[in-house]
PDB file of N, CA and C in Angstrom:
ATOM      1  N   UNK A   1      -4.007  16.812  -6.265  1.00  0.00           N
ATOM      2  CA  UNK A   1      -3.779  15.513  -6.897  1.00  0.00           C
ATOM      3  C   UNK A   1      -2.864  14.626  -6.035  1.00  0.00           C
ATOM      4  N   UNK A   2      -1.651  15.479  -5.549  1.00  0.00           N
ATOM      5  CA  UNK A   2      -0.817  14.861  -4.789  1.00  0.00           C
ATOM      6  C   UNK A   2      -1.320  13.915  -3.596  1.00  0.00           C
ATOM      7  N   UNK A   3      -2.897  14.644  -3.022  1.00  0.00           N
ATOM      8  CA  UNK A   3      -3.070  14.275  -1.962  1.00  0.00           C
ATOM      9  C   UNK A   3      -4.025  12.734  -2.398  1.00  0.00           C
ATOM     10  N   UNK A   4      -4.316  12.769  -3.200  1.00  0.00           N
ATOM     11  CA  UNK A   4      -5.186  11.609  -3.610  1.00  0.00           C
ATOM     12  C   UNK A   4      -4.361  10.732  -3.606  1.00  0.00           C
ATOM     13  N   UNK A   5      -3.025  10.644  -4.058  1.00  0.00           N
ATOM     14  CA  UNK A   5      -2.054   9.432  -4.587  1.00  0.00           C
ATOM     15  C   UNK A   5      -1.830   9.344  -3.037  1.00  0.00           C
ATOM     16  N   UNK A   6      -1.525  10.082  -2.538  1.00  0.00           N
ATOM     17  CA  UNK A   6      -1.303   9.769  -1.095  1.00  0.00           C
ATOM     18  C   UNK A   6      -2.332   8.372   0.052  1.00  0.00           C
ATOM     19  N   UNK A   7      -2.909   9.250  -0.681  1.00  0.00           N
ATOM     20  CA  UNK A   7      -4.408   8.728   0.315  1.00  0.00           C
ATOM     21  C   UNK A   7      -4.286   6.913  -0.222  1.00  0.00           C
ATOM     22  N   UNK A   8      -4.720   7.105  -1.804  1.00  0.00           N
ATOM     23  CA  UNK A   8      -4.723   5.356  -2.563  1.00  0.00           C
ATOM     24  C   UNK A   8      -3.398   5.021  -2.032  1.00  0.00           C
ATOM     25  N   UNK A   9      -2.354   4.795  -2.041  1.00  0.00           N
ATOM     26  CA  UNK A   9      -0.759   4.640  -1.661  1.00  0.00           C
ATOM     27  C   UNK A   9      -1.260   3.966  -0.059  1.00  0.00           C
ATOM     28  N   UNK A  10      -1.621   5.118   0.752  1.00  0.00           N
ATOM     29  CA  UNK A  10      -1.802   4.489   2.364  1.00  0.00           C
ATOM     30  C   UNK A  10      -2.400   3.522   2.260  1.00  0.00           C
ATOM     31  N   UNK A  11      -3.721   3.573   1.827  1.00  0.00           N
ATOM     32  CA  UNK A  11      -4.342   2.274   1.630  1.00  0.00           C
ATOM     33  C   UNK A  11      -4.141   0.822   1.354  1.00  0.00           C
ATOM     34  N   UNK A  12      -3.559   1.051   0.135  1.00  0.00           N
ATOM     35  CA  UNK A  12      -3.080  -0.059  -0.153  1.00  0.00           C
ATOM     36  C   UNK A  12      -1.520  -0.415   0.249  1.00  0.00           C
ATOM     37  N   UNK A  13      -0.900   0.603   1.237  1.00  0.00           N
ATOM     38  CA  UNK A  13      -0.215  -0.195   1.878  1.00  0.00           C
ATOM     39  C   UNK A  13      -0.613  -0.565   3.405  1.00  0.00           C
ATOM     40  N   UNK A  14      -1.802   0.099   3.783  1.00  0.00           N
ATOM     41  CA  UNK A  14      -2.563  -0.935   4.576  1.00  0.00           C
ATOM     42  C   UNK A  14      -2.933  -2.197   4.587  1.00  0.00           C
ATOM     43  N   UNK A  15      -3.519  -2.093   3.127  1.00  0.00           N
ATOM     44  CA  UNK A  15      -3.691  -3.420   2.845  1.00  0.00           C
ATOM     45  C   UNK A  15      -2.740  -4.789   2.770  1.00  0.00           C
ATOM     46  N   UNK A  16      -1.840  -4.130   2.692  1.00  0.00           N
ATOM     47  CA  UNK A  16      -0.207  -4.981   2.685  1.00  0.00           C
ATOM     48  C   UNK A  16      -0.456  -5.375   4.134  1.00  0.00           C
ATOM     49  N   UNK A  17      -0.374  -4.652   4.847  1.00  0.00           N
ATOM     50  CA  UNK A  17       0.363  -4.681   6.486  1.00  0.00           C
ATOM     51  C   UNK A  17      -0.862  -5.786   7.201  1.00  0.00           C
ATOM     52  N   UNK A  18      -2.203  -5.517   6.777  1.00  0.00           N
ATOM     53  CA  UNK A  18      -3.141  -6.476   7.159  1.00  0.00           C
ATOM     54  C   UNK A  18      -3.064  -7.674   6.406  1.00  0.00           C
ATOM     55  N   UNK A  19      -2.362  -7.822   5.214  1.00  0.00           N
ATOM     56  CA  UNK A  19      -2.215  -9.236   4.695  1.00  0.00           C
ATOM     57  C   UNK A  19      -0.879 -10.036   5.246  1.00  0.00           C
ATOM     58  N   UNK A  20       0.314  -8.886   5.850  1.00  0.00           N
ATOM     59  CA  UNK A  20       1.020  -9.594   6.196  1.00  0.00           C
ATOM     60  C   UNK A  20       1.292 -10.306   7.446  1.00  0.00           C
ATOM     61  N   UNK A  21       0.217  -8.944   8.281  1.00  0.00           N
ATOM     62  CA  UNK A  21      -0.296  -9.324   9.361  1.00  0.00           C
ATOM     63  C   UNK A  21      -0.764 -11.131   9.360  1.00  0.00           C
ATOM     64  N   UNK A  22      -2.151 -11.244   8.729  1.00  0.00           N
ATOM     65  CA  UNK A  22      -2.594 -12.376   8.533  1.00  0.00           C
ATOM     66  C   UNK A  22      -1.323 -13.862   8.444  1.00  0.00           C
ATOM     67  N   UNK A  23      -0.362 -13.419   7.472  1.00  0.00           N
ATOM     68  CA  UNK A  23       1.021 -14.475   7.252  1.00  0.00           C
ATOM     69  C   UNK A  23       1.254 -14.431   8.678  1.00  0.00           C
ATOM     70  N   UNK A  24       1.496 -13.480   9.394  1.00  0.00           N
ATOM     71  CA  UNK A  24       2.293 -13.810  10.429  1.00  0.00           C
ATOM     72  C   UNK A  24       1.465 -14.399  11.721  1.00  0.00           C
ATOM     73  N   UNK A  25       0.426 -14.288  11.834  1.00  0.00           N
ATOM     74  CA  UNK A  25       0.002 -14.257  13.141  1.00  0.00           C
ATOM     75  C   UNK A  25      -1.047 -15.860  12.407  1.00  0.00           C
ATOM     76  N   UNK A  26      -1.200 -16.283  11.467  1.00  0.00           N
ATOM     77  CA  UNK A  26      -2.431 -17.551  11.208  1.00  0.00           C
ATOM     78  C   UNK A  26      -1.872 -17.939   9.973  1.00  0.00           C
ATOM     79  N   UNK A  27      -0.331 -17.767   9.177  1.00  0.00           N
ATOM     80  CA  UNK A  27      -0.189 -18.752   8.152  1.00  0.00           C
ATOM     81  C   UNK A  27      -0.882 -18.602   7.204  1.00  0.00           C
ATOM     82  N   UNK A  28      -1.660 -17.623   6.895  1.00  0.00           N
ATOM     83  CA  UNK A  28      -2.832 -17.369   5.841  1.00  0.00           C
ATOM     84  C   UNK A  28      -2.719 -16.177   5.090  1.00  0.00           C
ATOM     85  N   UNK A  29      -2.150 -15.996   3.695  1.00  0.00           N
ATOM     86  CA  UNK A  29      -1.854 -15.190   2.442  1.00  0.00           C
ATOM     87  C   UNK A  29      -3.026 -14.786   2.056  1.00  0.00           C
ATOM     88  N   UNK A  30      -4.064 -13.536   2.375  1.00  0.00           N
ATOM     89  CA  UNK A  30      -5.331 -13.370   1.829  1.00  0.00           C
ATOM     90  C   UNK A  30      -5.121 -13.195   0.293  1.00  0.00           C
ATOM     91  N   UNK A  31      -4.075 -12.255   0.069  1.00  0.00           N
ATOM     92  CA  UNK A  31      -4.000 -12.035  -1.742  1.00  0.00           C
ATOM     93  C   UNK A  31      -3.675 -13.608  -2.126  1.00  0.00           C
ATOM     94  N   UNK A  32      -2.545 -14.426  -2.079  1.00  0.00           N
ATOM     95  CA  UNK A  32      -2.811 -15.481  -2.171  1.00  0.00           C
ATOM     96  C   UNK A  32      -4.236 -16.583  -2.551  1.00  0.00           C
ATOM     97  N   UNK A  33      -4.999 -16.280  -1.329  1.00  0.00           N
ATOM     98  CA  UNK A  33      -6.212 -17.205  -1.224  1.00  0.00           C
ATOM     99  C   UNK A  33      -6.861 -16.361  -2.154  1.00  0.00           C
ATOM    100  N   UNK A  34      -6.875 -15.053  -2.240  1.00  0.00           N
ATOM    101  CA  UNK A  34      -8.340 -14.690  -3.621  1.00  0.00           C
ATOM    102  C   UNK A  34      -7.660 -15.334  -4.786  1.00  0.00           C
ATOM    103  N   UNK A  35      -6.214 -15.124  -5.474  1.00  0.00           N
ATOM    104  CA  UNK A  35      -5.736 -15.485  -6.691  1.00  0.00           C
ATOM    105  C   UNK A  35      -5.657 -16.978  -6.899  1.00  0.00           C
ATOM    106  N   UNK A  36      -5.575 -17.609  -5.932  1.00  0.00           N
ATOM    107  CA  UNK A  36      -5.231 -18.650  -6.205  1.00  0.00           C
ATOM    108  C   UNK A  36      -4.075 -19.540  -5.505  1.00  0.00           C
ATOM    109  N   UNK A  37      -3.015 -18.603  -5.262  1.00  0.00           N
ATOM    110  CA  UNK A  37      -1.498 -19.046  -5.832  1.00  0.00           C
ATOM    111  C   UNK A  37      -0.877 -17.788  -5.232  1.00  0.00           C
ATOM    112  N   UNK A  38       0.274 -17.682  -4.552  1.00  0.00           N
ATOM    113  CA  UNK A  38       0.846 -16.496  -4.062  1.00  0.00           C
ATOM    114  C   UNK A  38       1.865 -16.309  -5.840  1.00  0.00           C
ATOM    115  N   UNK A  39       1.807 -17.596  -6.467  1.00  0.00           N
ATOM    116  CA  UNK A  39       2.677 -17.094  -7.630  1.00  0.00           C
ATOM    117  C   UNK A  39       1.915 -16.908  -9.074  1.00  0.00           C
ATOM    118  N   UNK A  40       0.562 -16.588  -8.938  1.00  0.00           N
ATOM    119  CA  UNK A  40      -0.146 -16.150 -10.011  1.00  0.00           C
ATOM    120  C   UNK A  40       0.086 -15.248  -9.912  1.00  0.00           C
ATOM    121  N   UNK A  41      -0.002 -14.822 -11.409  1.00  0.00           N
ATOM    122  CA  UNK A  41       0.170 -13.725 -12.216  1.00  0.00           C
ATOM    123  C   UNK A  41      -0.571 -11.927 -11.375  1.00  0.00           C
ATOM    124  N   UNK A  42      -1.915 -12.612 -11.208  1.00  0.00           N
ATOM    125  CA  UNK A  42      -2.521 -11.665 -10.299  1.00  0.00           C
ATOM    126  C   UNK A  42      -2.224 -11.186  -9.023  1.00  0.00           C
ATOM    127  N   UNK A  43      -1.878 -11.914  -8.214  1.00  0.00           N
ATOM    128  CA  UNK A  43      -1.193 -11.990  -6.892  1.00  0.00           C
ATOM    129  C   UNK A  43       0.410 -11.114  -7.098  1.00  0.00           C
ATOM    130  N   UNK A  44       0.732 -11.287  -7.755  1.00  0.00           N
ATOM    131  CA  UNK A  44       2.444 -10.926  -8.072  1.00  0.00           C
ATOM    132  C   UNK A  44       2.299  -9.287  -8.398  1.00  0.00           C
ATOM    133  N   UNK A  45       0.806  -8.915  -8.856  1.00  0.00           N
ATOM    134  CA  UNK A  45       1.045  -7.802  -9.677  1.00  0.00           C
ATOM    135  C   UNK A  45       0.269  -6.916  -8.107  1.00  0.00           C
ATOM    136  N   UNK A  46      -0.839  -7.966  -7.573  1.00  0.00           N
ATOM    137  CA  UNK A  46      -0.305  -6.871  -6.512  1.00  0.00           C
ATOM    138  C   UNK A  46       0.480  -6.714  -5.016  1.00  0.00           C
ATOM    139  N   UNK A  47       1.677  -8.109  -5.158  1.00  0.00           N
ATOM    140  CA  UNK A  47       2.494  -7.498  -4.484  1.00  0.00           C
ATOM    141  C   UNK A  47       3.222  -6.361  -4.616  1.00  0.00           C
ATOM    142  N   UNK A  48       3.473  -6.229  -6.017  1.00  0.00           N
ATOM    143  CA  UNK A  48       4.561  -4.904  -7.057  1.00  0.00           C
ATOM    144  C   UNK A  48       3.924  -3.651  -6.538  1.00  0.00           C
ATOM    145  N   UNK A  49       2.012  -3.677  -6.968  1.00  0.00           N
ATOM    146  CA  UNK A  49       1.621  -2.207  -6.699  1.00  0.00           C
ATOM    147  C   UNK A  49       1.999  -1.977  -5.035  1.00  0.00           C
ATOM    148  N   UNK A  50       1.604  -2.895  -3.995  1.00  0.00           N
ATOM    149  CA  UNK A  50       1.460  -2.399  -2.554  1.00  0.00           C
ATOM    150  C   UNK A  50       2.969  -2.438  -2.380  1.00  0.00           C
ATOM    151  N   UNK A  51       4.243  -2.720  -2.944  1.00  0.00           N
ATOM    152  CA  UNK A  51       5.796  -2.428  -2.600  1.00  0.00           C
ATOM    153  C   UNK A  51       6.016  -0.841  -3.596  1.00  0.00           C
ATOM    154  N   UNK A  52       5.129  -0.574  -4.531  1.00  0.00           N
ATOM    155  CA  UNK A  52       5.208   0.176  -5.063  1.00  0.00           C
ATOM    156  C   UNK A  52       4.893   1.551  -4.336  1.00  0.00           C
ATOM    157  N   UNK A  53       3.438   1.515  -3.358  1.00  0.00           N
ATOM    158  CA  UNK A  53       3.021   2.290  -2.919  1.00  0.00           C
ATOM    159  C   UNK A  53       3.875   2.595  -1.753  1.00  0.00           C
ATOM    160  N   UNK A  54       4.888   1.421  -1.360  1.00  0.00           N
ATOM    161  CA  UNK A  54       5.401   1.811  -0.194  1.00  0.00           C
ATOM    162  C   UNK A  54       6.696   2.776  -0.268  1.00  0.00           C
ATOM    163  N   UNK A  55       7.052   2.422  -1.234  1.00  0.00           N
ATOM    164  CA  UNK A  55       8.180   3.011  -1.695  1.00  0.00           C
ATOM    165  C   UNK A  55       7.648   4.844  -1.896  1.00  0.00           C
ATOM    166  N   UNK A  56       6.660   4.717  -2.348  1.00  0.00           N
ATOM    167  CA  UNK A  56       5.732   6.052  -2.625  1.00  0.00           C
ATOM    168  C   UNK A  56       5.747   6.651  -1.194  1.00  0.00           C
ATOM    169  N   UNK A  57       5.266   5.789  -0.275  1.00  0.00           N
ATOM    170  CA  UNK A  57       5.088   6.256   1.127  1.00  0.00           C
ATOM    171  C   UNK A  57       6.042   7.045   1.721  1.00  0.00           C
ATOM    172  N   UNK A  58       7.137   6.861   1.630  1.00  0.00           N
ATOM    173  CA  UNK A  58       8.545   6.962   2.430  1.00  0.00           C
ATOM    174  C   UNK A  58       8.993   8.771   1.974  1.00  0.00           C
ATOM    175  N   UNK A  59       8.553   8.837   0.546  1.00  0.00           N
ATOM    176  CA  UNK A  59       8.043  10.119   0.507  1.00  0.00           C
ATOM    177  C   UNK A  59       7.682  10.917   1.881  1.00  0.00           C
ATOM    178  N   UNK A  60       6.645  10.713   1.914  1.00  0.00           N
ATOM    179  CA  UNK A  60       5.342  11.239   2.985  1.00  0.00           C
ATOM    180  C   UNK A  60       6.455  11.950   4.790  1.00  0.00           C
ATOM    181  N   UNK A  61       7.717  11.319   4.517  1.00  0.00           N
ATOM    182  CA  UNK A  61       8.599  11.194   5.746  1.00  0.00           C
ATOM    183  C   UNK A  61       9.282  12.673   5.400  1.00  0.00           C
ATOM    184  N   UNK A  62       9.290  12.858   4.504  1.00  0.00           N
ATOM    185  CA  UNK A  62      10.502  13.975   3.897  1.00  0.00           C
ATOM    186  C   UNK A  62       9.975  15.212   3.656  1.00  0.00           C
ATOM    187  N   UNK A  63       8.350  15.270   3.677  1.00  0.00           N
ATOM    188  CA  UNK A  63       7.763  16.334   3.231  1.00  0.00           C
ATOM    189  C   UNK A  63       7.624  16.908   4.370  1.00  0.00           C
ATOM    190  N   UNK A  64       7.738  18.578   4.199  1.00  0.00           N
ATOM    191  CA  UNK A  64       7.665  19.478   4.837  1.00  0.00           C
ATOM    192  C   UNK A  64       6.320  19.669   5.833  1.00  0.00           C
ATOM    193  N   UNK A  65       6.074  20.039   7.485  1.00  0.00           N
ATOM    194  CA  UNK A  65       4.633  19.868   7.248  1.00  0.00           C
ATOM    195  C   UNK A  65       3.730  20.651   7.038  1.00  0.00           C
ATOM    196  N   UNK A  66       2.266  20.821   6.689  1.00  0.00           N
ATOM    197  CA  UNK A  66       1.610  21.818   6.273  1.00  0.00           C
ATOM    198  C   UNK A  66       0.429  21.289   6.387  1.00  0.00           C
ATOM    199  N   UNK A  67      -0.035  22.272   6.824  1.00  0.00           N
ATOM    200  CA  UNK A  67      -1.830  22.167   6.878  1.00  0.00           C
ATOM    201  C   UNK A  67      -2.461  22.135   5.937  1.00  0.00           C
ATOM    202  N   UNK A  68      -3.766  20.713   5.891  1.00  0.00           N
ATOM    203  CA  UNK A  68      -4.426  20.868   4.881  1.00  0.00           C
ATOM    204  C   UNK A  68      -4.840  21.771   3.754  1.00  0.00           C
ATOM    205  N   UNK A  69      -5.239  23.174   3.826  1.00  0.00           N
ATOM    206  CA  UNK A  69      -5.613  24.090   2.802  1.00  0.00           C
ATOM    207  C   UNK A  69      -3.806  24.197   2.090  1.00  0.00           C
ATOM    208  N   UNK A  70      -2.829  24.938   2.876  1.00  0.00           N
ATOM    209  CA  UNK A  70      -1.166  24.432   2.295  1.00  0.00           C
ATOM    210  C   UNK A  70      -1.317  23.169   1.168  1.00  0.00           C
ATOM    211  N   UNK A  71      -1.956  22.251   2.097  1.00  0.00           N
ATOM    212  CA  UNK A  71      -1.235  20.734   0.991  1.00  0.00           C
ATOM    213  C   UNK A  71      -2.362  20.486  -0.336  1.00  0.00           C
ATOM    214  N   UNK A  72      -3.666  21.097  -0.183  1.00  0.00           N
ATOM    215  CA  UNK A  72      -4.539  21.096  -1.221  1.00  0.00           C
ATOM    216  C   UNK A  72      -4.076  22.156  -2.404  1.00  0.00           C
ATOM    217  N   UNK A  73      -3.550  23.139  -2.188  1.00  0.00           N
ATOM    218  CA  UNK A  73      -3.125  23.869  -3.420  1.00  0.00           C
ATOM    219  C   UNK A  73      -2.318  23.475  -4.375  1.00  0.00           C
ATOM    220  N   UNK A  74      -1.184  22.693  -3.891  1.00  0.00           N
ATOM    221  CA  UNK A  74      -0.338  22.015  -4.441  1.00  0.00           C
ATOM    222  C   UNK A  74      -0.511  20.908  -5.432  1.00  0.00           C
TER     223      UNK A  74
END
């Protein structure tokens, strides 16, 4: 299970890093441009999840390491 949250978590803090990417390098907020508004309601909720996931991430630094079949039992 662990490894699934892992996996959604990277992702969508990929998805962060390529949207912030975008701010930085062309001025252009993709979550922004789908919602509308960087301060709609929608947009806001997923800045929270992708700061959420990152925070999740930092985890990933502390864990012991172990080979796949190791990290699937768990």
């Amino acid at each position: 299970m662990m490894m699934i949250i892992d996996r959604i978590a990277l992702l969508l803090l990929i998805v962060g890093g390529v949207n912030w990417g975008s701010v930085g390098l062309f001025n252009f907020d993709i979550v922004a441009w789908i919602f509308g508004s960087s301060m709609a309601i929608g947009a806001r909720i997923v800045y929270v999840v992708i700061a959420l996931c990152a925070l999740w991430c930092i985890s990933l630094l502390f864990r012991e390491n172990a080979t796949n079949e190791e990290y699937e039992r768990h």
